[in-house]
Protein backbone atom coordinates (compact mmCIF):
# COMPACT_ATOMS: atom_id res chain seq x y z
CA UNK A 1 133.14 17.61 -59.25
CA UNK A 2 135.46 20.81 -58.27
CA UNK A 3 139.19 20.37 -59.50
CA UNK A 4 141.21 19.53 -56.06
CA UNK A 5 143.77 22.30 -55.41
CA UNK A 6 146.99 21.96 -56.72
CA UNK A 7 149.61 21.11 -53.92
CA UNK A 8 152.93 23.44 -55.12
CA UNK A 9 155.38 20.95 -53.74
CA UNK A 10 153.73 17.91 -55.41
CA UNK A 11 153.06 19.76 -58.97
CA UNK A 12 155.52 18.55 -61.44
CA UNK A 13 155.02 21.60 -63.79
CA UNK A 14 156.25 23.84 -61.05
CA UNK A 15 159.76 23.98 -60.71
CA UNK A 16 160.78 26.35 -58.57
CA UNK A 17 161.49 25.82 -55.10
CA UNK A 18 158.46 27.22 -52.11
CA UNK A 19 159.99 29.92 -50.29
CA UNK A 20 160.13 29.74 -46.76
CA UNK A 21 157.66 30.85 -44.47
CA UNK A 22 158.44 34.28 -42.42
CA UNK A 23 156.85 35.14 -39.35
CA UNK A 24 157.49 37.56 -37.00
CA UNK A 25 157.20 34.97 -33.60
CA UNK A 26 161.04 34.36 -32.30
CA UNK A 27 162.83 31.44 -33.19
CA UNK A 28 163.84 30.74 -29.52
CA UNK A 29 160.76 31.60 -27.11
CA UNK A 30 163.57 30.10 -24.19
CA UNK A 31 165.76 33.00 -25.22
CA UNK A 32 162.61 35.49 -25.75
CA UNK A 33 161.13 34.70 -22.18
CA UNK A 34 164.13 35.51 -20.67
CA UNK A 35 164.86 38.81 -22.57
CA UNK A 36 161.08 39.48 -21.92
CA UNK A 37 161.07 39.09 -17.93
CA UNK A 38 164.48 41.37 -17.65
CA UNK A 39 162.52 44.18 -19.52
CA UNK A 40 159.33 43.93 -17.54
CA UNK A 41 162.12 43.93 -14.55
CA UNK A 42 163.74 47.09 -15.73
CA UNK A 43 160.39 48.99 -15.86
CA UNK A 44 159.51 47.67 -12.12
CA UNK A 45 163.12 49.03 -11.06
CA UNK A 46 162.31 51.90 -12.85
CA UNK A 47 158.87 53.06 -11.22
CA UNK A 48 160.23 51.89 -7.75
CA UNK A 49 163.09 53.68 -7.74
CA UNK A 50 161.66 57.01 -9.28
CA UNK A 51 162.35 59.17 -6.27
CA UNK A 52 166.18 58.42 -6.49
CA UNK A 53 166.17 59.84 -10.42
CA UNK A 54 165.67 63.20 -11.62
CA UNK A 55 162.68 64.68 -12.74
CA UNK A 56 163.94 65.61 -16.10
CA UNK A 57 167.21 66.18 -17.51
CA UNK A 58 168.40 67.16 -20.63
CA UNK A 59 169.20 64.86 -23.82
CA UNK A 60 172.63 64.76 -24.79
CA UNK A 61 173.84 64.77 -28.55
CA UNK A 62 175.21 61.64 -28.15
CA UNK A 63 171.73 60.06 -27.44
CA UNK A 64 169.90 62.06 -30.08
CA UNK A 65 172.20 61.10 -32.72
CA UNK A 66 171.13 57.35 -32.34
CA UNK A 67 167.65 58.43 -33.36
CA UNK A 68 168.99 60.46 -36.56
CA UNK A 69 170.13 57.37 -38.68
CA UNK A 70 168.59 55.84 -41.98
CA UNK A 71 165.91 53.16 -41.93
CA UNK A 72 167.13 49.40 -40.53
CA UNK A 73 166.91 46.85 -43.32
CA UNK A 74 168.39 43.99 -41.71
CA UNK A 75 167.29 42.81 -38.12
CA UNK A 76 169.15 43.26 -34.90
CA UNK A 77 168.69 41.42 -31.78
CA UNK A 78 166.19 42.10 -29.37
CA UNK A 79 168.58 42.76 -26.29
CA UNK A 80 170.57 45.90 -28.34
CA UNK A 81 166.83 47.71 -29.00
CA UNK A 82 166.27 46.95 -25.27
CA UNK A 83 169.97 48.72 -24.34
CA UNK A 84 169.45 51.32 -26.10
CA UNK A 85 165.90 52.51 -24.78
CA UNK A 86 167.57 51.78 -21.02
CA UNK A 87 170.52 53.81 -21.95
CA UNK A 88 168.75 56.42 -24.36
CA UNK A 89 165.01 56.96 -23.84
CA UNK A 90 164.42 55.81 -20.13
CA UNK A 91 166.44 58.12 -19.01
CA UNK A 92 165.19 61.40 -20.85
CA UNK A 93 161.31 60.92 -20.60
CA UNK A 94 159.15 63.81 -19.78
CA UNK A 95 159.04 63.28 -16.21
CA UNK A 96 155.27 63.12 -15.33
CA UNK A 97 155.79 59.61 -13.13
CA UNK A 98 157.86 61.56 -10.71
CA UNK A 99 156.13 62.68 -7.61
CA UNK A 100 158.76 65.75 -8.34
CA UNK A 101 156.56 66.47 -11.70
CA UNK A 102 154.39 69.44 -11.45
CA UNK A 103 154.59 71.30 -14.40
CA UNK A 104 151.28 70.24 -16.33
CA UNK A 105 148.06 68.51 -15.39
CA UNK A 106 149.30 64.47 -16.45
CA UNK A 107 148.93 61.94 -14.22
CA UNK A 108 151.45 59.18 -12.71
CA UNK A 109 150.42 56.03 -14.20
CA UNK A 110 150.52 52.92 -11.85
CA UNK A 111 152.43 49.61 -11.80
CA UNK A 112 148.53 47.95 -12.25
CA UNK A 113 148.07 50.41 -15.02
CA UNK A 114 151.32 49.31 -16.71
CA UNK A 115 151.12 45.55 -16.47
CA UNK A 116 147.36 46.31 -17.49
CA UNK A 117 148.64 47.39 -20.67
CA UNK A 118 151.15 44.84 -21.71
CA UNK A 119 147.61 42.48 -21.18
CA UNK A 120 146.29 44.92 -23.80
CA UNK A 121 149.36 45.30 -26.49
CA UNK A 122 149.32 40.83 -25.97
CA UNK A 123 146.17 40.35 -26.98
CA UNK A 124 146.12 43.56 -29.95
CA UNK A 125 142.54 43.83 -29.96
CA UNK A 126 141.08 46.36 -32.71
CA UNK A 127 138.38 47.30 -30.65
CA UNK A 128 136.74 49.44 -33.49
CA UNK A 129 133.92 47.14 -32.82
CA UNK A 130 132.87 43.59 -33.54
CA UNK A 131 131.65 40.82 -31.14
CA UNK A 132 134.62 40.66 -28.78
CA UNK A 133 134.71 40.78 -25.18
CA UNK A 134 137.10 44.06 -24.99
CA UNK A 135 134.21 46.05 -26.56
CA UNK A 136 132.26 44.72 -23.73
CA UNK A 137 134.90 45.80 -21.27
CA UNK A 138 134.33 49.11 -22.43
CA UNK A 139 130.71 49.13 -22.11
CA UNK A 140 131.39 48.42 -18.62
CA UNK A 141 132.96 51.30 -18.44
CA UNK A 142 130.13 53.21 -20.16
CA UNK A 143 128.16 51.87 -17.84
CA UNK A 144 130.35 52.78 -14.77
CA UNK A 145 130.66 56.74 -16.36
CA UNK A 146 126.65 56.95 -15.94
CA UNK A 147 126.79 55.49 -12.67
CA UNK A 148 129.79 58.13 -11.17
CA UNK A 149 127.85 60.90 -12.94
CA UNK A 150 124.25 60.36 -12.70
CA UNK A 151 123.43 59.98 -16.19
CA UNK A 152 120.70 57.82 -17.73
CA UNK A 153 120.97 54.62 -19.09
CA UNK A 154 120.76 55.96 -22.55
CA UNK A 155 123.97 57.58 -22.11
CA UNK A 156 126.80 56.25 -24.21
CA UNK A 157 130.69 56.85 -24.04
CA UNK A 158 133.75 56.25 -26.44
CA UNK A 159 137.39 56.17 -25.59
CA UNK A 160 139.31 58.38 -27.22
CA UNK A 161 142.73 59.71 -27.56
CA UNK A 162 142.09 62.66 -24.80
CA UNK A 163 139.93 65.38 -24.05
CA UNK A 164 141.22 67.77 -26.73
CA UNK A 165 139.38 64.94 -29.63
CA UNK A 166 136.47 64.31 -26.94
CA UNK A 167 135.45 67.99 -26.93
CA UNK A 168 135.92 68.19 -30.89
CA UNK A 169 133.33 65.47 -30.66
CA UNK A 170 131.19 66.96 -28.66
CA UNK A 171 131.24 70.08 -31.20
CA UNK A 172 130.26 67.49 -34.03
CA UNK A 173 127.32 65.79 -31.58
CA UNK A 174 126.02 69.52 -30.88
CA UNK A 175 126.31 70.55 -34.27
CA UNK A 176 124.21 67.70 -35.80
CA UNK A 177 121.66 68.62 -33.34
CA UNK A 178 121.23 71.97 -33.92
CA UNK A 179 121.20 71.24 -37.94
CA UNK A 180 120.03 67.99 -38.38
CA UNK A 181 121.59 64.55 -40.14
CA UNK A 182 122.10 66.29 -43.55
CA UNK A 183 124.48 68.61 -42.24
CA UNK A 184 127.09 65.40 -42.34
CA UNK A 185 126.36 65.86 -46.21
CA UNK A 186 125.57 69.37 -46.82
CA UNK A 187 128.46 71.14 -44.00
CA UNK A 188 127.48 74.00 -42.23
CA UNK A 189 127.40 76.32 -45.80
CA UNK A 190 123.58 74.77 -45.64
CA UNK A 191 122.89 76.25 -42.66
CA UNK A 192 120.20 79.20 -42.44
CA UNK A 193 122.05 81.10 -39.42
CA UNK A 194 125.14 80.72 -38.12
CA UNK A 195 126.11 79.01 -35.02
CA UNK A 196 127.60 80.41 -32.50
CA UNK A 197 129.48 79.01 -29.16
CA UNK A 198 130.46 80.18 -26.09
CA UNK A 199 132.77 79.19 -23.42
CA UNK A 200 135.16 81.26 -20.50
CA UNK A 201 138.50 83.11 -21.58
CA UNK A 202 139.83 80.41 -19.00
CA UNK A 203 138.90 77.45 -21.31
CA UNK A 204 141.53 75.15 -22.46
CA UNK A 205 142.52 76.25 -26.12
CA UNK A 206 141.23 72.93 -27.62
CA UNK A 207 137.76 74.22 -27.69
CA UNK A 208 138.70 76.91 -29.83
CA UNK A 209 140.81 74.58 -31.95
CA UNK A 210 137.19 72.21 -32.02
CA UNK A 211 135.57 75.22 -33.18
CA UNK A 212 138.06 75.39 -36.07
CA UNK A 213 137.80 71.54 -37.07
CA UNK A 214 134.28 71.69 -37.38
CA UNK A 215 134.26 74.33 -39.84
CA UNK A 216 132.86 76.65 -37.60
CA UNK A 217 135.96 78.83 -37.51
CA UNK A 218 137.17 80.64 -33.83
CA UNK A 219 135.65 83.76 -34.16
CA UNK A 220 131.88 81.84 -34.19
CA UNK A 221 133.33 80.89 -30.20
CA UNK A 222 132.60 83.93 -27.65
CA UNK A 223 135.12 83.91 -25.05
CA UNK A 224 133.15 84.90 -22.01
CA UNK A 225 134.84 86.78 -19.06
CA UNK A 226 135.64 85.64 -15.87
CA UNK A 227 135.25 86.90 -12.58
CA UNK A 228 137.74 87.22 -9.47
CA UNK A 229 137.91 84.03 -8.74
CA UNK A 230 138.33 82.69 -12.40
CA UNK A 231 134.98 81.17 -12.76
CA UNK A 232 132.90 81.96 -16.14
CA UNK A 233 131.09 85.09 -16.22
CA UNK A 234 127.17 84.06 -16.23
CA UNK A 235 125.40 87.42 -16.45
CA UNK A 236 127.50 88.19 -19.04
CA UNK A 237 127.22 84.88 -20.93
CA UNK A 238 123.07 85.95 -20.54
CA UNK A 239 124.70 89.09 -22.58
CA UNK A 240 125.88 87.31 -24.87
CA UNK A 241 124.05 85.15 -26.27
CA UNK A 242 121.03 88.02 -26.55
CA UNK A 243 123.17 89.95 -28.37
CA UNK A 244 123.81 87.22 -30.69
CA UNK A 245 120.12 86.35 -31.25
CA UNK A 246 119.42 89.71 -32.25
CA UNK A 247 121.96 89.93 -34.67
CA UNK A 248 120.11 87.22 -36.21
CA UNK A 249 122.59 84.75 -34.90
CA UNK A 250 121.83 80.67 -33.44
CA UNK A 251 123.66 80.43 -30.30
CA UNK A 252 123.96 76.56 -29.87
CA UNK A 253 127.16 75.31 -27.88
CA UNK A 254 128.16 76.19 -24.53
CA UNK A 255 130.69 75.00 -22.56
CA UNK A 256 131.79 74.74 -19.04
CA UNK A 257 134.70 74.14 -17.10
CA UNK A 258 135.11 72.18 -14.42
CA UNK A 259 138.82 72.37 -13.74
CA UNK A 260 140.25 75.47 -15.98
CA UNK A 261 143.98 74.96 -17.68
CA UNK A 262 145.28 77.47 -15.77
CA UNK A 263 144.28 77.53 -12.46
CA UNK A 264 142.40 74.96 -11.67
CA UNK A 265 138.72 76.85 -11.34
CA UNK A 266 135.49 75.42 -11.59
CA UNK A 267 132.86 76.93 -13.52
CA UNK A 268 128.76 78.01 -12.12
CA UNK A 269 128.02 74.52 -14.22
CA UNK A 270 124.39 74.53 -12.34
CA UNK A 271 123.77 77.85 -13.39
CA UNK A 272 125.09 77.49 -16.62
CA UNK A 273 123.31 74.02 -17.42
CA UNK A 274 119.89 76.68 -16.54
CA UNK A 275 121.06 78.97 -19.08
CA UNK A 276 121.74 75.96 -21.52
CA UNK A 277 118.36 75.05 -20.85
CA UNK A 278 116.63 78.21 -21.36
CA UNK A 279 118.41 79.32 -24.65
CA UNK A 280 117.89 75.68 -25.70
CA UNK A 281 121.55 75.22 -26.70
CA UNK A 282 123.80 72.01 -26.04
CA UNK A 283 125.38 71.66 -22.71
CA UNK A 284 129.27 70.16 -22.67
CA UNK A 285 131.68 70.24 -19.78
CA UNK A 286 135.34 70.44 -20.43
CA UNK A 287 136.11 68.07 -17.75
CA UNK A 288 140.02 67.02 -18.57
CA UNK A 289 140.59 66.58 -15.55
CA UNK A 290 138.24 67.85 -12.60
CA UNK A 291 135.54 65.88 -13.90
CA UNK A 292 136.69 62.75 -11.85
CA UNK A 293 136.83 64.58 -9.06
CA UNK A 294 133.27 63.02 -8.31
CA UNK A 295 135.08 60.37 -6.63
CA UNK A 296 136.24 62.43 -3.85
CA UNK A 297 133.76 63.68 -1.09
CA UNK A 298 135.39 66.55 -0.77
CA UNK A 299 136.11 67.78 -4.46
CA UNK A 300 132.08 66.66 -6.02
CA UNK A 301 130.24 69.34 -4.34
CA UNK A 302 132.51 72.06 -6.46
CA UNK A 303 131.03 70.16 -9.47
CA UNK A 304 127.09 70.37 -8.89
CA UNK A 305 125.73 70.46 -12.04
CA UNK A 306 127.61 68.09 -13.83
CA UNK A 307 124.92 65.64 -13.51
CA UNK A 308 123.05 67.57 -16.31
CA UNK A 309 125.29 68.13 -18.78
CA UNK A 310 124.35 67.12 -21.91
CA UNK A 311 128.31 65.97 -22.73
CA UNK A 312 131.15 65.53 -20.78
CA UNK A 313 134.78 64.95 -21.48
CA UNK A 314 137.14 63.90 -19.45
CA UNK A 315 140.53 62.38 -19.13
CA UNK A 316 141.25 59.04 -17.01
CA UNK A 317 145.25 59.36 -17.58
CA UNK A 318 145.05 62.67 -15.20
CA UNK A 319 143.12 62.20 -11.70
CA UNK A 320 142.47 58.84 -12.79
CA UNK A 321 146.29 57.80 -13.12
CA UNK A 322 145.43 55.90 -16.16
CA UNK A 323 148.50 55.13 -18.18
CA UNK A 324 148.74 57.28 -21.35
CA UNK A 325 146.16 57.51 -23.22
CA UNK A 326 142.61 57.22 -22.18
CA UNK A 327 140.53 59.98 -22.97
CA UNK A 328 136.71 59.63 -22.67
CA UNK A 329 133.29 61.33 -24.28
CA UNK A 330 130.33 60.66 -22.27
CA UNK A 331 126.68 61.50 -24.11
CA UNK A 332 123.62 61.83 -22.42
CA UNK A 333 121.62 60.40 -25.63
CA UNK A 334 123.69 57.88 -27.30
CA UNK A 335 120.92 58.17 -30.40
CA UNK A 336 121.86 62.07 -30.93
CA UNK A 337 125.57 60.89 -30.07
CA UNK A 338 125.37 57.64 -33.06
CA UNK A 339 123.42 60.14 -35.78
CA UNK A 340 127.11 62.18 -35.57
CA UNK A 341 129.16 59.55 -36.53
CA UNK A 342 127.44 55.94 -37.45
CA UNK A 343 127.99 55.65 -40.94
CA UNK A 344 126.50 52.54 -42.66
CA UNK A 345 128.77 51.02 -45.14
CA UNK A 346 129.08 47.69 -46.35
CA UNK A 347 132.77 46.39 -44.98
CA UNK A 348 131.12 47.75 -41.74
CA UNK A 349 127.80 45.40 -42.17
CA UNK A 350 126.43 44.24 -38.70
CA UNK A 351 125.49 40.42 -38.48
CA UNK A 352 123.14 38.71 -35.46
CA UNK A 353 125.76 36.05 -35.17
CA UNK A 354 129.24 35.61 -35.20
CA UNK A 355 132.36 38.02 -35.03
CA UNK A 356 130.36 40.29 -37.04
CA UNK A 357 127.29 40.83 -34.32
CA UNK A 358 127.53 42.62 -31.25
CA UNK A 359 125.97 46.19 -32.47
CA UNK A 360 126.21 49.20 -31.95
CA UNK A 361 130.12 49.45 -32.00
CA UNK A 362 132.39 52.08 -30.61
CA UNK A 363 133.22 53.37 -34.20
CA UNK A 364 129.30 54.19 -34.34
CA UNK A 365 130.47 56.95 -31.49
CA UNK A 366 133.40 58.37 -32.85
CA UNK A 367 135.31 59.01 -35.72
CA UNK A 368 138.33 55.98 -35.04
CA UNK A 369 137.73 52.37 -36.75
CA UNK A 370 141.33 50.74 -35.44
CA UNK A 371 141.59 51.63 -31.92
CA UNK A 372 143.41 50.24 -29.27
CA UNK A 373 142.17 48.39 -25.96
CA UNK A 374 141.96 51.45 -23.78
CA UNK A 375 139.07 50.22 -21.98
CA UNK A 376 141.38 47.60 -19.69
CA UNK A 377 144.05 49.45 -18.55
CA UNK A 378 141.02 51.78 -17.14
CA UNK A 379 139.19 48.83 -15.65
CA UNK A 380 141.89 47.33 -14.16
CA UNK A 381 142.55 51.00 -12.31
CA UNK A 382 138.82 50.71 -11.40
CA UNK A 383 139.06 46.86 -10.96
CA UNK A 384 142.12 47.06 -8.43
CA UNK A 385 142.20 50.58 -6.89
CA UNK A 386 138.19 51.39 -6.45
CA UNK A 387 136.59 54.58 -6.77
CA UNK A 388 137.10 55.26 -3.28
CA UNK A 389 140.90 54.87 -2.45
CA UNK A 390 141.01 57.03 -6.16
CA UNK A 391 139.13 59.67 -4.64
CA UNK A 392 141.37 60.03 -1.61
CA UNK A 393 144.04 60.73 -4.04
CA UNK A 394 142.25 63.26 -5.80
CA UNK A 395 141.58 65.00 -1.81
CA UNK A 396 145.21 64.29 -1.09
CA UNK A 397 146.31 66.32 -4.17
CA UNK A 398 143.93 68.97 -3.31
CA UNK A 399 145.62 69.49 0.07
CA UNK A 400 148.84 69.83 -0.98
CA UNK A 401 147.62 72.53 -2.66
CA UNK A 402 146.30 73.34 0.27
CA UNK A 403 149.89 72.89 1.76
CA UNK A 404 151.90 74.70 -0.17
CA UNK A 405 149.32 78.01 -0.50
CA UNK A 406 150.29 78.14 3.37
CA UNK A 407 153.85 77.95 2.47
CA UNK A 408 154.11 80.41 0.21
CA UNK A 409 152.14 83.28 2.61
CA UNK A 410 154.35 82.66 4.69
CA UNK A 411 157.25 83.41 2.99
CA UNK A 412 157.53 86.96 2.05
CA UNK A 413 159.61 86.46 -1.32
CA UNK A 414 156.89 84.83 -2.91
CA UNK A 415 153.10 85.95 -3.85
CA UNK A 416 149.91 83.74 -5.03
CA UNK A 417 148.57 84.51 -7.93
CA UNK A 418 145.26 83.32 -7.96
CA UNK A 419 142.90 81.06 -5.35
CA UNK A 420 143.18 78.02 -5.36
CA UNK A 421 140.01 76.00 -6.29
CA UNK A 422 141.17 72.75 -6.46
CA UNK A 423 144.95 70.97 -7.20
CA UNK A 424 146.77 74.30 -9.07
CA UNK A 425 148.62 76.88 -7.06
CA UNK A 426 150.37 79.97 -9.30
CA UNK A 427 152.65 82.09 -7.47
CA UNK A 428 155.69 84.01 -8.33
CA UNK A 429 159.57 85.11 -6.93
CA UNK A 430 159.17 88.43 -5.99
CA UNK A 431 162.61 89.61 -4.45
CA UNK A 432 163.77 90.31 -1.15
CA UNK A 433 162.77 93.79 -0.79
CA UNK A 434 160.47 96.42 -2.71
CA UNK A 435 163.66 97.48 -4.21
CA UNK A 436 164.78 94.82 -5.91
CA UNK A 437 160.89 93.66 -7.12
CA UNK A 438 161.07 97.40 -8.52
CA UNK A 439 164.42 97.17 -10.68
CA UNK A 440 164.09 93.29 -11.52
CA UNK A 441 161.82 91.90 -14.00
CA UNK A 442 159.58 89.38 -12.53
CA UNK A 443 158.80 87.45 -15.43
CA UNK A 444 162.06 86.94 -16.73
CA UNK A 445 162.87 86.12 -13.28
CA UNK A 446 160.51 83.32 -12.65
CA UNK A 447 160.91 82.19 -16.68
CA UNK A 448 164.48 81.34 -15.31
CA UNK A 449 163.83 80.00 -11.85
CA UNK A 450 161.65 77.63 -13.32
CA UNK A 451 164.44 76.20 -16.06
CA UNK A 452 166.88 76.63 -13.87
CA UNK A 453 164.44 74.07 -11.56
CA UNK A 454 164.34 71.81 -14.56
CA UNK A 455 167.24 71.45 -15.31
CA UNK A 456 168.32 70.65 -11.50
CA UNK A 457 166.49 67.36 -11.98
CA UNK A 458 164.89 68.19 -8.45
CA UNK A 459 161.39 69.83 -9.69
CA UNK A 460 158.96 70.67 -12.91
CA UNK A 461 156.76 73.34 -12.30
CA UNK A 462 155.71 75.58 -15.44
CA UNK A 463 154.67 78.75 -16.06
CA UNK A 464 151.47 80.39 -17.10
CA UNK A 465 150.17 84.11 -17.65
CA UNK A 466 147.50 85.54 -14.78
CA UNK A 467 146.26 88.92 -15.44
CA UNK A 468 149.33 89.84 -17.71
CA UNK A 469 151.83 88.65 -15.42
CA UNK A 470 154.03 85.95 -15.43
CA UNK A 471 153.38 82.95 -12.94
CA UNK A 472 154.78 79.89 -11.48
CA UNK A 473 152.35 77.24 -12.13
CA UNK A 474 152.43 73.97 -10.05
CA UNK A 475 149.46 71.29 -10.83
CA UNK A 476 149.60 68.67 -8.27
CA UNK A 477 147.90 65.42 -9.90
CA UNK A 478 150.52 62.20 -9.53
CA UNK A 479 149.75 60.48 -6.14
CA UNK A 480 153.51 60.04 -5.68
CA UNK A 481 154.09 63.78 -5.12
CA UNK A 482 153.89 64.04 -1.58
CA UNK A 483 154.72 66.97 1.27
CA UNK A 484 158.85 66.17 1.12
CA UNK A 485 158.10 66.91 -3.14
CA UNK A 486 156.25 70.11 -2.76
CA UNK A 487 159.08 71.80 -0.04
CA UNK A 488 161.92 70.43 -2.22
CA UNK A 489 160.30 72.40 -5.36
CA UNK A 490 159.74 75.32 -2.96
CA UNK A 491 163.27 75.46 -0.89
CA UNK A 492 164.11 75.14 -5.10
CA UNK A 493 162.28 78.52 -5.43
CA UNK A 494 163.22 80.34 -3.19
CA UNK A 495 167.18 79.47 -3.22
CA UNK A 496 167.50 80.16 -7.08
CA UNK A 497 165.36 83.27 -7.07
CA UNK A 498 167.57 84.62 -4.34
CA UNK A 499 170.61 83.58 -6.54
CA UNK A 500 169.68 85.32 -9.33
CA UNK A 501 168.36 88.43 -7.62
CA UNK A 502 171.94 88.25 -6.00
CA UNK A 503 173.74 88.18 -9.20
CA UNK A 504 171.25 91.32 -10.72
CA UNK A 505 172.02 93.65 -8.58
CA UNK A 506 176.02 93.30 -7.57
């Protein structure tokens, strides 16, 4: 018969004393409830009351300086960490909840989305993979993806961190396609040609930065031109890519854009998807974040083409006013998409029963093991909202756009930079007169009007470069911003620029 254990507190031989147990569960849940329902209080204040707050405002020293000191060895109480983020880090956040928040494409987050998430960050779910039922609230997700964009059933998707990591992905899916499994082994030194990529000179720099990651390096990525309206260049992608394969090059990666970084343009993605399928190269759409606009009539008929994609990436924390973050990787093969990253090892061993069952898991699509419960804070936006009142945000942002394109020609200080496609107007300051555009510099100019906006708390609009010249860039994309929001950044605008061209030329 086994030896029974030895109890420590009934041993004789042992004389020293069992140290206490430590656990990081509060001594007084009464006290702990109470702390806990005044900070999910503050945050409701907070998001209710966002119109009365500025945008953005500077960070004093005196609130920086509490976030310069050494490491805390001994614990404080809950209540000072909480007064310090409500005096300290509430108030200096980037901004992007405020329907006065323009500047870059990031969505507003909801109350559902935020309560969503404290479900999520309760139950601390490593949803790497595993028989648990927030893995299969992501597959519903997966499964809703193929639905809103007409993909098979053998599709798969994978949250991930955003569409910068979702398009590296797609590189890695494309590349062990074109070279088979070995080249997760043998890198693409084992290749017999090298690959080449192409995308527009609009593209968001992440694809170029994918390029890099997967050991391709940016020069194997063509930038293609554009034409007037911003769109990808197709007869000279053709171009291209047959100058490539007689230079004894394989073209195998081509991406569209369906919602470019700086103005908003949608890519030919039908006639590029026929080129993709002619030259026999992969097929992934940079969707950040027009690709949701498939749940607005008005925006999915921009997008035709999307259905045959062979990837698409996409970001639910922009038109989807996910909180932060939920990125998403959609495949139209999930085997090609699991022979990129499954990798069979033995603390990873897959069981028929018990916690260790449930295969495939997410990690077999992606390169994460401990991720977080993204999934729910996405299907409770789903869940509560529906695709449909989600789409009529997406239209609503679109005609503000709209909106405020018929502003600006009407106002004969300021000039549109490019057409608008969907949700992203640029336009500049441009003076009072010909005389003053002539002796002022624009972009300076408009480089200050736009600080000077930020740092009046009332707007954030950025800037961005079209055709060599400096522009205002406003992305409309939280459904708080609303008509009062885009005149307030405007009147903004206009009144600084004429300051400043007032102070120029006395």
């Amino acid at each position: 018969m086994d030896k029974p254990l030895t109890d420590p507190k009934m041993d004789p031989t042992l004389d020293h004393p069992q140290a206490p147990h430590q656990s990081l569960d509060p001594e007084d849940w009464t006290v702990f409830r109470a702390q806990s329902h005044q900070m999910l209080d503050d945050m409701l204040n907070f998001i209710e009351h966002l119109r009365e707050r500025p945008v953005w405002q500077p960070i004093p020293q005196t609130s920086r300086a509490k976030f310069q000191v050494s490491l805390p060895h001994q614990p404080q109480s809950l209540a000072s960490a909480h007064q310090t983020f409500m005096e300290d880090i509430l108030p200096y956040g980037p901004g992007n909840s405020h329907p006065g928040f323009m500047g870059w494409v990031q969505g507003g987050g909801s109350p559902v989305g935020m309560l969503a998430e404290m479900l999520a960050a309760g139950l601390n779910a490593n949803t790497g993979g595993r028989d648990q039922m927030p893995v299969e609230v992501e597959r519903q997700i997966v499964r809703w993806m193929r639905e809103l964009f007409s993909f098979p059933d053998s599709a798969s998707g994978v949250f991930v961190t955003g569409t910068s990591m979702a398009n590296l992905m797609a590189v890695l899916v494309a590349r062990t396609v074109a070279l088979g499994k070995n080249v997760r082994q043998d890198g693409v030194k084992a290749a017999e040609k090298q690959l080449t990529a192409y995308t527009s000179i609009e593209a968001h720099g992440c694809v170029a930065q994918a390029m890099d990651l997967a050991g391709f390096g940016t020069t194997a990525l063509r930038r293609i031109p554009s034409n007037d309206a911003f769109q990808m260049d197709t007869a000279a992608l053709r171009a291209a890519i047959e100058a490539d394969r007689a230079a004894g090059l394989q073209p195998f990666f081509i991406v569209g854009t369906a919602g470019s970084v700086d103005v908003g343009a949608v890519d030919p993605l039908n006639d590029i998807a026929d080129i993709a399928a002619q030259e026999k190269c992969w097929f992934h759409i940079d969707g950040a974040f027009g690709a949701l606009g498939m749940m607005s009539p008005q925006v999915a008929p921009l997008l035709h083409g999307i259905e045959r994609a062979d990837s698409i990436a996409f970001d639910f924390h922009k038109w989807g006013q996910v909180q932060y973050d939920a990125g998403f990787l959609l495949v139209r093969d999930s085997t090609l998409h699991m022979d990129a990253f499954a990798a069979p090892v033995a603390y990873l061993r897959r069981e028929t029963r018990g916690l260790a069952g449930g295969s495939p898991w997410p990690c077999d699509f992606g390169p994460d093991l401990s991720r977080g419960f993204r999934a729910l804070k996405t299907w409770f936006t789903l869940q509560v909202y529906g695709t449909e009142k989600l789409g009529k945000i997406i239209s609503q942002t679109c005609d503000l756009a709209h909106y405020l394109t018929q502003q600006i020609a009407q106002h004969p200080t300021l000039e549109l930079m490019a057409p608008v496609a969907l949700n992203v107007v640029c336009f500049r300051y441009r003076g009072q007169s010909t005389n003053e555009a002539a002796t002022i510099n624009l972009d300076d100019l408009n480089r200050d009007i736009v600080a000077d906006l930020h740092e009046s708390g009332l707007a954030v609009p950025s800037t961005t470069t079209i055709r060599g010249q400096l522009a205002i860039r406003v992305a409309i994309v939280n459904h708080r911003t609303d008509q009062r929001a885009i005149d307030t950044m405007l009147n903004g605008v206009i009144t600084l620029g004429r300051e400043r061209c007032a102070a120029e030329t006395k």
